[in-house]
C-alpha atoms as a PDB file:
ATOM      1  CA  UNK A   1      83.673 -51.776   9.642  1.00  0.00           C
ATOM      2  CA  UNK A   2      86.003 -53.848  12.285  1.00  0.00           C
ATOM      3  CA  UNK A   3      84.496 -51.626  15.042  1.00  0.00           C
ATOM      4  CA  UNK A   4      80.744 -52.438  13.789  1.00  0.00           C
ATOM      5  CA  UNK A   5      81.582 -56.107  13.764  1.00  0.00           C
ATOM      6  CA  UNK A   6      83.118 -55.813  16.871  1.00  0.00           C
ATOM      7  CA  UNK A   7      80.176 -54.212  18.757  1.00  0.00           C
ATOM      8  CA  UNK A   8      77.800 -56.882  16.930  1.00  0.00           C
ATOM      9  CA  UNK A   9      79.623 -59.989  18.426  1.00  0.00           C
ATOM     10  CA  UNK A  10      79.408 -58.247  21.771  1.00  0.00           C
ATOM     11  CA  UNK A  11      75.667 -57.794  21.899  1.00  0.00           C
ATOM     12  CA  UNK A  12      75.281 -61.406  20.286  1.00  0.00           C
ATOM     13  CA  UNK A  13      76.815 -62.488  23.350  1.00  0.00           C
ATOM     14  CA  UNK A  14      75.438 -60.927  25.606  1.00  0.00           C
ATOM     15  CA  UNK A  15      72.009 -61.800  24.287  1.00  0.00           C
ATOM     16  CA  UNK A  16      72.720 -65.423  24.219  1.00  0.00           C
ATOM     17  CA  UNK A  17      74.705 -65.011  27.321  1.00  0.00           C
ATOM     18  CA  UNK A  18      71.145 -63.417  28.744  1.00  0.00           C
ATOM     19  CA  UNK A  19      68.905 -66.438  27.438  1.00  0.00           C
ATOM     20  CA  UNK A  20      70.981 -68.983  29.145  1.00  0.00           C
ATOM     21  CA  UNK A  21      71.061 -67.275  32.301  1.00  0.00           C
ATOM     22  CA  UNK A  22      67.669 -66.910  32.706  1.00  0.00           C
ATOM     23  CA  UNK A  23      67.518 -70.616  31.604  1.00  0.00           C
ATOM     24  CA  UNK A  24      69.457 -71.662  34.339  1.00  0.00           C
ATOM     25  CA  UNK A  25      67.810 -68.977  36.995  1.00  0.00           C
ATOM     26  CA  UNK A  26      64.346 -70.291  36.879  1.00  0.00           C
ATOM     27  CA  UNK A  27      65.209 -73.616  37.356  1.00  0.00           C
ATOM     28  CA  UNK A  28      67.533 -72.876  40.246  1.00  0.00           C
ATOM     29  CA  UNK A  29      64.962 -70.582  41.715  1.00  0.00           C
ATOM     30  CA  UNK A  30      62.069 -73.399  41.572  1.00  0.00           C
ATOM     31  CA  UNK A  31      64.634 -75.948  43.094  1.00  0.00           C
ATOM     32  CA  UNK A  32      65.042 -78.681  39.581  1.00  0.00           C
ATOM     33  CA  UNK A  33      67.942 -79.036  38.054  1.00  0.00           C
ATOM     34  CA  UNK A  34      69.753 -77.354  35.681  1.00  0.00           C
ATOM     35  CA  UNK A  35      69.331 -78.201  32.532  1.00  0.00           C
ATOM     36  CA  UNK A  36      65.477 -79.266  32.371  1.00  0.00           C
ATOM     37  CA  UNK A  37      63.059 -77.405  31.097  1.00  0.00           C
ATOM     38  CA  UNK A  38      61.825 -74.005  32.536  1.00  0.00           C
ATOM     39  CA  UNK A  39      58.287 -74.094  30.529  1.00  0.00           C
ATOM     40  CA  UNK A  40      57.277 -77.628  32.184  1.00  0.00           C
ATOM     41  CA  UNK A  41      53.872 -77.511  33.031  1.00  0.00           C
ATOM     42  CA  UNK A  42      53.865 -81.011  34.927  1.00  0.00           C
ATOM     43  CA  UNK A  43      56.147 -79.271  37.698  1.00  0.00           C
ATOM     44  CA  UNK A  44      54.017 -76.303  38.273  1.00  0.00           C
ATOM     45  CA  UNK A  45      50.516 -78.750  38.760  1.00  0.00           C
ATOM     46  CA  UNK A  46      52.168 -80.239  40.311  1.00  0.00           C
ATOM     47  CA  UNK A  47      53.314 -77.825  43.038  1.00  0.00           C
ATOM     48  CA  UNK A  48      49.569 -76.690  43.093  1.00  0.00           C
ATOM     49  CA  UNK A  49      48.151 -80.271  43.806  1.00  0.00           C
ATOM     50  CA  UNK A  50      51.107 -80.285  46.709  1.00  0.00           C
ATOM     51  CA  UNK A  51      49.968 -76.665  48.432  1.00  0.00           C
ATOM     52  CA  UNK A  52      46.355 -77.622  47.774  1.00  0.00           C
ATOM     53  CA  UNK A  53      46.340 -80.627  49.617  1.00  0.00           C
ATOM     54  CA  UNK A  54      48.202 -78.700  52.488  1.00  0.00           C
ATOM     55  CA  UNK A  55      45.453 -76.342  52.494  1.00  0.00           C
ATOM     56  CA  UNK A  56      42.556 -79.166  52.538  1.00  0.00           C
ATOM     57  CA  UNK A  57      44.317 -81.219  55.042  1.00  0.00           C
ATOM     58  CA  UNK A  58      44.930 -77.609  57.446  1.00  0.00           C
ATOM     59  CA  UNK A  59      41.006 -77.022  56.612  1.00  0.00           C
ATOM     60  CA  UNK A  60      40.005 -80.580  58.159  1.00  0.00           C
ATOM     61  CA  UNK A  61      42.229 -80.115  61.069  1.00  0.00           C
ATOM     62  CA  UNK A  62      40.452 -76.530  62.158  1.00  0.00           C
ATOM     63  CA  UNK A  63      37.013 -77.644  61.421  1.00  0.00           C
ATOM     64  CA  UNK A  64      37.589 -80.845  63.455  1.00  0.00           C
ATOM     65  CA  UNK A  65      38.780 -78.511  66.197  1.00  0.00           C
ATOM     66  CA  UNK A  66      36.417 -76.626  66.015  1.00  0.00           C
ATOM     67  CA  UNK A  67      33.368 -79.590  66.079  1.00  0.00           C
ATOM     68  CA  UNK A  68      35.315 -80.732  69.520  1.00  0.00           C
ATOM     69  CA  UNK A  69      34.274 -77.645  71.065  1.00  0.00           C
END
């Protein structure tokens, strides 16, 4: 019985333990802070809007180079 309960706080811990690291990983590996929250959708348009205008403004700059020519 004390060795059951034992092993069952363990894994509790290490699940919660699990779910708060991975929290805190995603948000450090997309660069926000902390603590905010991993499922925000308004971040990820809004790093699509950001490479897609890179891509549009590269396009414009090739296609004007190549017009010059």
């Amino acid at each position: 019985m004390i060795i059951l309960s034992s092993i069952r706080k363990y894994v509790f811990g290490i699940v919660i333990g699990m779910a708060v690291g991975l929290w805190f990983g995603v948000n450090i590996g997309e660069g926000r802070p902390i603590y905010s929250n991993p499922f925000d959708t308004a971040a990820i348009k809004k790093k699509v809007k950001e490479s897609t205008d890179e891509v549009v403004k590269d396009s414009k700059k090739v296609l004007r180079e190549q017009l010059e020519d």
